[in-house]
PDB file of N, CA and C in Angstrom:
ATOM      1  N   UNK A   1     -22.238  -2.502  -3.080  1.00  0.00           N
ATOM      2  CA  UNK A   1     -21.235  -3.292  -2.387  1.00  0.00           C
ATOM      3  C   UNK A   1     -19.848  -2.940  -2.929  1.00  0.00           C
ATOM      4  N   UNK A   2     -18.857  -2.636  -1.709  1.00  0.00           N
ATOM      5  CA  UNK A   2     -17.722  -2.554  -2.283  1.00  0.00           C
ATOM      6  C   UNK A   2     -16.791  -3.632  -2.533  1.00  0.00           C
ATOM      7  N   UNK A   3     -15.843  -3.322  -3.594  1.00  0.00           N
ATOM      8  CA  UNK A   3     -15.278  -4.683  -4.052  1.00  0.00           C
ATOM      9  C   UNK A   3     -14.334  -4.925  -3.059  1.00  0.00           C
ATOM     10  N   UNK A   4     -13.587  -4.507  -2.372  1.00  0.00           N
ATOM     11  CA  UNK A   4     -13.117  -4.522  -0.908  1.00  0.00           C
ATOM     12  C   UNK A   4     -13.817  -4.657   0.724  1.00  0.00           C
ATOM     13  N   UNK A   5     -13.362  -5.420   1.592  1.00  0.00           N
ATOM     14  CA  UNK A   5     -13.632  -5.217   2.564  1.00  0.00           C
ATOM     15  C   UNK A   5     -13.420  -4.293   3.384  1.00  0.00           C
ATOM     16  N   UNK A   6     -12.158  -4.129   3.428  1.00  0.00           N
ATOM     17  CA  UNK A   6     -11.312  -2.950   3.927  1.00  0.00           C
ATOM     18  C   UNK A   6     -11.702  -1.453   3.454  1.00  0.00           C
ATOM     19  N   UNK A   7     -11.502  -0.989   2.154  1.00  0.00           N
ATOM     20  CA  UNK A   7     -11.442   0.148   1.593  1.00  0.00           C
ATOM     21  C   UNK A   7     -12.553   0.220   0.688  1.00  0.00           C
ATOM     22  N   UNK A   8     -12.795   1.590   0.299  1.00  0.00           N
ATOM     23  CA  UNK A   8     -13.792   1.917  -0.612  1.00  0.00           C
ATOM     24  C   UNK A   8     -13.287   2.133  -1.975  1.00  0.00           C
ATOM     25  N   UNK A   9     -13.331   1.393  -2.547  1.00  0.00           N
ATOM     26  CA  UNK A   9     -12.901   1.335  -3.848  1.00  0.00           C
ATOM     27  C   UNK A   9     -13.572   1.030  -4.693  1.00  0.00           C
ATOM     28  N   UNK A  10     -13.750   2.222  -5.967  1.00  0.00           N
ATOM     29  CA  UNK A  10     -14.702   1.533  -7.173  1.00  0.00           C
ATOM     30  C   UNK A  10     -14.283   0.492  -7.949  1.00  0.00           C
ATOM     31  N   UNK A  11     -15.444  -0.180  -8.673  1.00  0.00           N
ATOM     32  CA  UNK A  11     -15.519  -1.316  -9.445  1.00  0.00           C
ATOM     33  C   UNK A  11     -14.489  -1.139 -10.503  1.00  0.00           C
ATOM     34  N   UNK A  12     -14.221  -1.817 -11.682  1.00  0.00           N
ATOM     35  CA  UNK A  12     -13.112  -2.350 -12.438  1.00  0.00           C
ATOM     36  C   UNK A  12     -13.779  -1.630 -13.134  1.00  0.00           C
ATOM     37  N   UNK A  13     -14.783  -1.155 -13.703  1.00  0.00           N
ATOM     38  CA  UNK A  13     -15.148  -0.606 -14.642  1.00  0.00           C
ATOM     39  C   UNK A  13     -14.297   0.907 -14.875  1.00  0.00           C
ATOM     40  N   UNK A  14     -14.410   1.540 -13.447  1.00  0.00           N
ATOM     41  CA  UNK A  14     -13.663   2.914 -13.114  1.00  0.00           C
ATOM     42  C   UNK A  14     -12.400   2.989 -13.829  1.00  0.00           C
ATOM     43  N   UNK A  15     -11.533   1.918 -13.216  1.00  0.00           N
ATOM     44  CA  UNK A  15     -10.460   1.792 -13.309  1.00  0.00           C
ATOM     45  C   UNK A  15      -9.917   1.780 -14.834  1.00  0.00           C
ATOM     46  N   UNK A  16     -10.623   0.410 -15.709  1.00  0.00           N
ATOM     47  CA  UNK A  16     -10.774   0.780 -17.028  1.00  0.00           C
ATOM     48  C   UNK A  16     -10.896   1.584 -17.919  1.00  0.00           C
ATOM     49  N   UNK A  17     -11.834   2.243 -17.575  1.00  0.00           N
ATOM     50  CA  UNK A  17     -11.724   3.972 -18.036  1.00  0.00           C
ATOM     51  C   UNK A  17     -10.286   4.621 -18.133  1.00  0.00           C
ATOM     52  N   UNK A  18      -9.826   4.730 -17.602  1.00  0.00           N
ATOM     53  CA  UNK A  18      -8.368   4.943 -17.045  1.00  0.00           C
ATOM     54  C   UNK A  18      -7.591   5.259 -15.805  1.00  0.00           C
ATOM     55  N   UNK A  19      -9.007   5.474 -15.043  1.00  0.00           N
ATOM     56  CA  UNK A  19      -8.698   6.789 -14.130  1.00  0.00           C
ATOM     57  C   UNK A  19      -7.824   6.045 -13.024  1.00  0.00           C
ATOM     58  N   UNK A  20      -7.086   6.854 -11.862  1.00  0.00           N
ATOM     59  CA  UNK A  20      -6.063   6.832 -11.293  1.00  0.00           C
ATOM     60  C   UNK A  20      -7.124   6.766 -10.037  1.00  0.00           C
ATOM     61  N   UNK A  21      -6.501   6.462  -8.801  1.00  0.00           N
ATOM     62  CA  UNK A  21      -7.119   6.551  -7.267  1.00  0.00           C
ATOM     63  C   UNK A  21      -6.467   6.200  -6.084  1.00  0.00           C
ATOM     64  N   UNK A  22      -6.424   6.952  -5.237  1.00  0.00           N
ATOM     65  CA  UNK A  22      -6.162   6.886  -4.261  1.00  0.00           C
ATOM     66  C   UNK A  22      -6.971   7.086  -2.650  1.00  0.00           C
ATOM     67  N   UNK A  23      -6.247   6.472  -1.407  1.00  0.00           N
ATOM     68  CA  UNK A  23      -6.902   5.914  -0.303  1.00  0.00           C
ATOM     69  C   UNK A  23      -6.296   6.368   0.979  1.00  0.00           C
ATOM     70  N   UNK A  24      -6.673   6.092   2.039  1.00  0.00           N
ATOM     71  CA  UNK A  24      -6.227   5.554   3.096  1.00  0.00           C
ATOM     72  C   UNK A  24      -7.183   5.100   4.205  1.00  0.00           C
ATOM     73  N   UNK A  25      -6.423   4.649   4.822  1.00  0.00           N
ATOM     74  CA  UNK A  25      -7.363   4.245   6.214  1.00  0.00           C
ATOM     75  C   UNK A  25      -6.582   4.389   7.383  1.00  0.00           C
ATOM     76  N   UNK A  26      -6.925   5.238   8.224  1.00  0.00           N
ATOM     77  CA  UNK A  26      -5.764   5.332   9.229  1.00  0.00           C
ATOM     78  C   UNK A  26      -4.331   6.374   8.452  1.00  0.00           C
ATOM     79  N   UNK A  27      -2.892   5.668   9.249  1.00  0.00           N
ATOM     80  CA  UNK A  27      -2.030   6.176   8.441  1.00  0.00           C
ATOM     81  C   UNK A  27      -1.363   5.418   7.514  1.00  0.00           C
ATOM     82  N   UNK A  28      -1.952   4.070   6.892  1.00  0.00           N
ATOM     83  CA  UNK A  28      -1.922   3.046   5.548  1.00  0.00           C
ATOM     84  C   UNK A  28      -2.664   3.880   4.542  1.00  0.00           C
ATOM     85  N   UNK A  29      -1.682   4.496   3.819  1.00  0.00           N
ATOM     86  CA  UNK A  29      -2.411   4.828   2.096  1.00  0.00           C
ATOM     87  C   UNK A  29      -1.982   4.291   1.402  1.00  0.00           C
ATOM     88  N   UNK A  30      -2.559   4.313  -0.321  1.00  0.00           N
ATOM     89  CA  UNK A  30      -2.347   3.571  -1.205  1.00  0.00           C
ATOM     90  C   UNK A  30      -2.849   4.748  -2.414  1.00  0.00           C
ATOM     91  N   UNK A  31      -2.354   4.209  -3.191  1.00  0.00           N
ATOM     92  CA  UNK A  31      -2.839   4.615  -4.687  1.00  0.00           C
ATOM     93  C   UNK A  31      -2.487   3.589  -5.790  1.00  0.00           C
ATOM     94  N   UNK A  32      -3.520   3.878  -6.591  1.00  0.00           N
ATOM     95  CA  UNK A  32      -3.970   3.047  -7.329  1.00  0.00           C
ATOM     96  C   UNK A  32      -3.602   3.594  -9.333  1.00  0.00           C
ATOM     97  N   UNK A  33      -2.359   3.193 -10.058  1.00  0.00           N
ATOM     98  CA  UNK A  33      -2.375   3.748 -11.051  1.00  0.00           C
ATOM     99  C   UNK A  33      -2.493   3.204 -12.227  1.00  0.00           C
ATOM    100  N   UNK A  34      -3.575   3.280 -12.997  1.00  0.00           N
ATOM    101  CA  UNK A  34      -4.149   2.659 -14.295  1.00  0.00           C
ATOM    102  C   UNK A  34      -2.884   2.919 -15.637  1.00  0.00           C
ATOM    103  N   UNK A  35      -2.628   2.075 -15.991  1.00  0.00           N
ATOM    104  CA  UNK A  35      -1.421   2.652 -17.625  1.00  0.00           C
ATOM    105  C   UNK A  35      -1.760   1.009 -18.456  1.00  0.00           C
ATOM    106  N   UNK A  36      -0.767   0.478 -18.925  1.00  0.00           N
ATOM    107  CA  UNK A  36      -1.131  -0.755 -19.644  1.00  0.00           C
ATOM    108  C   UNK A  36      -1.370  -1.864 -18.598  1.00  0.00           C
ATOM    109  N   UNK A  37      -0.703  -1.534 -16.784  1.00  0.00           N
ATOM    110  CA  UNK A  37      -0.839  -2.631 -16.245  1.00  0.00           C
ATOM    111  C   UNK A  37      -1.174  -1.759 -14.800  1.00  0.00           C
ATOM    112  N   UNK A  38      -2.289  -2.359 -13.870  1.00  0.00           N
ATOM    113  CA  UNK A  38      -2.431  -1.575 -12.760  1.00  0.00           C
ATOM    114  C   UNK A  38      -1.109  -1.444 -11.619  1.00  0.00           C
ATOM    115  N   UNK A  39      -0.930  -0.749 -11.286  1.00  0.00           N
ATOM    116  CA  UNK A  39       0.291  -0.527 -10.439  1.00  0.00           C
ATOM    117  C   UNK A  39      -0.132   0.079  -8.974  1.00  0.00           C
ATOM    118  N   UNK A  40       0.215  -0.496  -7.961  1.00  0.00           N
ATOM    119  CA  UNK A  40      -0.545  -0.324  -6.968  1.00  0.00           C
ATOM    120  C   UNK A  40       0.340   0.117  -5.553  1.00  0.00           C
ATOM    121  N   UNK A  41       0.891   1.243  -5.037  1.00  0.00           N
ATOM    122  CA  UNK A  41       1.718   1.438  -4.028  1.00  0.00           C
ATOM    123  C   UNK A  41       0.936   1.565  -2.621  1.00  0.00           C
ATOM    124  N   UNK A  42       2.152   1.278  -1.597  1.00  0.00           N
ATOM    125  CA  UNK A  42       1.432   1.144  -0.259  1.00  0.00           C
ATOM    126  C   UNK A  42       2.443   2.057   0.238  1.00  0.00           C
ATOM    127  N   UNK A  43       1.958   2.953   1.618  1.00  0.00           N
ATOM    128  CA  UNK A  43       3.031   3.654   2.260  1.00  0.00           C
ATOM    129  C   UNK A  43       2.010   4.207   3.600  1.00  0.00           C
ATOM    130  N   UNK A  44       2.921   4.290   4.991  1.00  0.00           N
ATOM    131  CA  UNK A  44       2.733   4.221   5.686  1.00  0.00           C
ATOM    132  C   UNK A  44       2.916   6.112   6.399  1.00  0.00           C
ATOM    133  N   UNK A  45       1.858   6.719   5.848  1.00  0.00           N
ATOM    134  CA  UNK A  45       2.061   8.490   6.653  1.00  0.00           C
ATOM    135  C   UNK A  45       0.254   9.160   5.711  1.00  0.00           C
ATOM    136  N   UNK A  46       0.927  10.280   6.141  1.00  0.00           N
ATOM    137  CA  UNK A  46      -0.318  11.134   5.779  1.00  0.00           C
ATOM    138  C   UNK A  46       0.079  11.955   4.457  1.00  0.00           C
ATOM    139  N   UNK A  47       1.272  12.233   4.113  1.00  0.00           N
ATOM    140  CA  UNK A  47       1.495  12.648   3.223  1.00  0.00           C
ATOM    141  C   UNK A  47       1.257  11.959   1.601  1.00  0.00           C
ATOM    142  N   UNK A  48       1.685  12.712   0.526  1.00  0.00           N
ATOM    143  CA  UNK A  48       0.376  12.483  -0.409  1.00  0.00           C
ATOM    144  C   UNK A  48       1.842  11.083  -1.378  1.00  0.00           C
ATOM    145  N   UNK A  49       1.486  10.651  -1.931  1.00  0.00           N
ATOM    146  CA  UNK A  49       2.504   9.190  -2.971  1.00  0.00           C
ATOM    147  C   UNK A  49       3.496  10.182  -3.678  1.00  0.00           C
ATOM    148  N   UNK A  50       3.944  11.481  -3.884  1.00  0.00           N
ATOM    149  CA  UNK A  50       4.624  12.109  -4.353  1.00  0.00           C
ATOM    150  C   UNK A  50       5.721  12.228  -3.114  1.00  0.00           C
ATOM    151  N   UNK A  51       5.288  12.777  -2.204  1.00  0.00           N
ATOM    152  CA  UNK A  51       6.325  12.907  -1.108  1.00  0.00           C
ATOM    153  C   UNK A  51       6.544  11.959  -0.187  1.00  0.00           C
ATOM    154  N   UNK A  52       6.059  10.959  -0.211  1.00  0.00           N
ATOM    155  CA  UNK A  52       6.300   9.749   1.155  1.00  0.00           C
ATOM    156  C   UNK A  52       6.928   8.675   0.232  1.00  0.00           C
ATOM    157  N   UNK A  53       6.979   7.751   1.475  1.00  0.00           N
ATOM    158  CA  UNK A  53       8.075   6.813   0.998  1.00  0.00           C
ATOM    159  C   UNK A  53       7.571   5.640   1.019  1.00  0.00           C
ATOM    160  N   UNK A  54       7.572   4.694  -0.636  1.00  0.00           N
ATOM    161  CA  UNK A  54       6.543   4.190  -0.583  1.00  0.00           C
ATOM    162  C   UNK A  54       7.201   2.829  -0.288  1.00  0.00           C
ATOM    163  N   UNK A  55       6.413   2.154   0.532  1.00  0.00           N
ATOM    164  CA  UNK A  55       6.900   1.072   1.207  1.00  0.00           C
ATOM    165  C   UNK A  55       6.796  -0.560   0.187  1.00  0.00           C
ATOM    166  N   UNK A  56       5.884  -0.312  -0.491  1.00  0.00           N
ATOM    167  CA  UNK A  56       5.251  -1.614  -1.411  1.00  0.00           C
ATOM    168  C   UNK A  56       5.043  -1.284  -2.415  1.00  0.00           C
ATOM    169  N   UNK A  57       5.181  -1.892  -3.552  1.00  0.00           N
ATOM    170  CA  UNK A  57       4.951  -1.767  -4.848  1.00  0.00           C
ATOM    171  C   UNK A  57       4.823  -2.913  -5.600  1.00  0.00           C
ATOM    172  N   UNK A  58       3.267  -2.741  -6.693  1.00  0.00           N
ATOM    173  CA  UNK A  58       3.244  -4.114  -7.409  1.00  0.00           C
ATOM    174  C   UNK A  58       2.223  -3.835  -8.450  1.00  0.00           C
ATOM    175  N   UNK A  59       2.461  -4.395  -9.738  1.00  0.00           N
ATOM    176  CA  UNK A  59       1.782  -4.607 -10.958  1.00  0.00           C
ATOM    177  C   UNK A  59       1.290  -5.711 -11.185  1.00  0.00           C
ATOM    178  N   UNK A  60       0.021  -5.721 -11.691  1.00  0.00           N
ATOM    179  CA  UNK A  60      -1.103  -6.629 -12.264  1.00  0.00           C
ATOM    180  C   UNK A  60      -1.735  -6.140 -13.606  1.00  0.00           C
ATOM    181  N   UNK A  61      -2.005  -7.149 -14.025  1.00  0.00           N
ATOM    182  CA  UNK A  61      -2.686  -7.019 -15.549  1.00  0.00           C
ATOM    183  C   UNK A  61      -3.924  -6.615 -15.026  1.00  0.00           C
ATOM    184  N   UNK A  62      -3.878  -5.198 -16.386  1.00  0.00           N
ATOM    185  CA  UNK A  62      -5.160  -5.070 -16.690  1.00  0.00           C
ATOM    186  C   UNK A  62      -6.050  -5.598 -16.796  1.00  0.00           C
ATOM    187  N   UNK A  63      -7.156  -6.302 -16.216  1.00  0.00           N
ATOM    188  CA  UNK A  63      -7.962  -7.148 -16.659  1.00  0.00           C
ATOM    189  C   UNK A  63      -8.823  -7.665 -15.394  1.00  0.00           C
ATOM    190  N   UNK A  64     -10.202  -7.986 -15.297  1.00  0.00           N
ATOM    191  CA  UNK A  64     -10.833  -7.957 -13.987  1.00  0.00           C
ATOM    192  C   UNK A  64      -9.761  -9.358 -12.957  1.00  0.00           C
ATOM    193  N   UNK A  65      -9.491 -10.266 -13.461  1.00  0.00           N
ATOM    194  CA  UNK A  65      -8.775 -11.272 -12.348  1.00  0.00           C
ATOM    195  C   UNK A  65      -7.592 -10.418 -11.855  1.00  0.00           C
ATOM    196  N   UNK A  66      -6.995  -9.545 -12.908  1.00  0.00           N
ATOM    197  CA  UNK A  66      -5.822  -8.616 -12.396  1.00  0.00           C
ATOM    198  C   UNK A  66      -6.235  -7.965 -11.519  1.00  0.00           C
ATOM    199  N   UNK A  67      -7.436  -7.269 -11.372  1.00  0.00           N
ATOM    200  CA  UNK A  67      -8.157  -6.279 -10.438  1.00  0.00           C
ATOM    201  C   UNK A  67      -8.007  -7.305  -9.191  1.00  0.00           C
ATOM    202  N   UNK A  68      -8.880  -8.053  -9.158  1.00  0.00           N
ATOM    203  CA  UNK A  68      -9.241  -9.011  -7.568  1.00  0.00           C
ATOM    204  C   UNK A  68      -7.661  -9.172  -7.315  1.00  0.00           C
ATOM    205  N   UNK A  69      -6.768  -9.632  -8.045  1.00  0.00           N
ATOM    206  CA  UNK A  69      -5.935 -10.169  -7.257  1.00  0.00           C
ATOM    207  C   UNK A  69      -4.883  -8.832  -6.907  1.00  0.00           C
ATOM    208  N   UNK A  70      -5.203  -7.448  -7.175  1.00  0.00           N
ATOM    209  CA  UNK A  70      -4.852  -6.496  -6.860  1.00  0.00           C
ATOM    210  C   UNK A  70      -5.575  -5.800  -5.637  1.00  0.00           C
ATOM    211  N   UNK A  71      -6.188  -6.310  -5.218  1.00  0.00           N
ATOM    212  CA  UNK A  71      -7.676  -5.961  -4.271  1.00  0.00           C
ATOM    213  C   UNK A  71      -6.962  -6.817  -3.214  1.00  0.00           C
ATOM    214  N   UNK A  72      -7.113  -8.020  -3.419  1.00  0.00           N
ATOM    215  CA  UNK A  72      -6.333  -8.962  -2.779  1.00  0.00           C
ATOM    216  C   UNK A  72      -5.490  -8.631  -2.289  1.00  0.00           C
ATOM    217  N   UNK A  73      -3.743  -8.414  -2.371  1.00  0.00           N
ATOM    218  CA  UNK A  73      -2.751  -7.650  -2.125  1.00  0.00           C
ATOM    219  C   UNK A  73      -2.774  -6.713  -1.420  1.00  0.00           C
ATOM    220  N   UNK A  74      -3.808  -6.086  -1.688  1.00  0.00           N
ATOM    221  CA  UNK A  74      -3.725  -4.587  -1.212  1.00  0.00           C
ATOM    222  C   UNK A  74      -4.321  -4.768   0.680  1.00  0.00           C
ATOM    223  N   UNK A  75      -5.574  -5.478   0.007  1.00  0.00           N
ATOM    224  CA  UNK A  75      -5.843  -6.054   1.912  1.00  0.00           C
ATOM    225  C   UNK A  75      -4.550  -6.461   2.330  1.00  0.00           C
ATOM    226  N   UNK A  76      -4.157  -7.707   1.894  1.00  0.00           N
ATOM    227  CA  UNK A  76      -2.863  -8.404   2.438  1.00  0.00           C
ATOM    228  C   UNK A  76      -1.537  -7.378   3.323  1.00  0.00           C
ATOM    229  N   UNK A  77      -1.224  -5.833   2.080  1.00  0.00           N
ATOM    230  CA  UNK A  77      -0.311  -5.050   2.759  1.00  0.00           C
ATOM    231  C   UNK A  77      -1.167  -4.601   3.978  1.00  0.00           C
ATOM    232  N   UNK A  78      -2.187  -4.428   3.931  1.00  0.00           N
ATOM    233  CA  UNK A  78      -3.294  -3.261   5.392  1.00  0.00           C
ATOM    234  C   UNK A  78      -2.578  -4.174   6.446  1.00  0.00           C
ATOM    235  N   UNK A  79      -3.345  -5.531   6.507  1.00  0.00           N
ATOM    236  CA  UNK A  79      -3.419  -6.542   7.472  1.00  0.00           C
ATOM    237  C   UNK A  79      -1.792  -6.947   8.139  1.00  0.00           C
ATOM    238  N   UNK A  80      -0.591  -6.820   7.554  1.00  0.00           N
ATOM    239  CA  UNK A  80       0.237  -7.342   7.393  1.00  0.00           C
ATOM    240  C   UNK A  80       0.925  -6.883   8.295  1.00  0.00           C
TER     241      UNK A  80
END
């Protein structure tokens, strides 16, 4: 089961590790960047979070409630 409805995204465990990730669905992408606090951008094209223009941006604590309520958000920008 994914921890999203929307997107396929691995569990908190992944993330913990350190590792970085990125998405899309349609032309809504996102990426996902692990450091002391998750940081999570939204942008609206096909091009990759280096060259587009990122429309949303937001940090959450490390930590699994930080995760959901970053999961959370992230539906919220799709739907929005």
């Amino acid at each position: 089961m994914s921890v999203s409805d929307i997107f396929d995204i691995p569990k908190f465990y992944y993330f913990d590790s350190g590792n970085d990730y990125s998405g899309s669905k349609g032309d809504f992408a996102y990426k996902i960047i692990t450091a002391e606090k998750f940081t999570c951008m939204t942008w609206h094209s096909r091009l990759c979070s280096m060259k587009a223009d990122i429309e949303n941006s937001a940090e959450f604590d490390r930590t699994q409630e930080g995760f959901d309520s970053m999961i959370k958000w992230l539906e919220e920008q799709y739907s929005a």
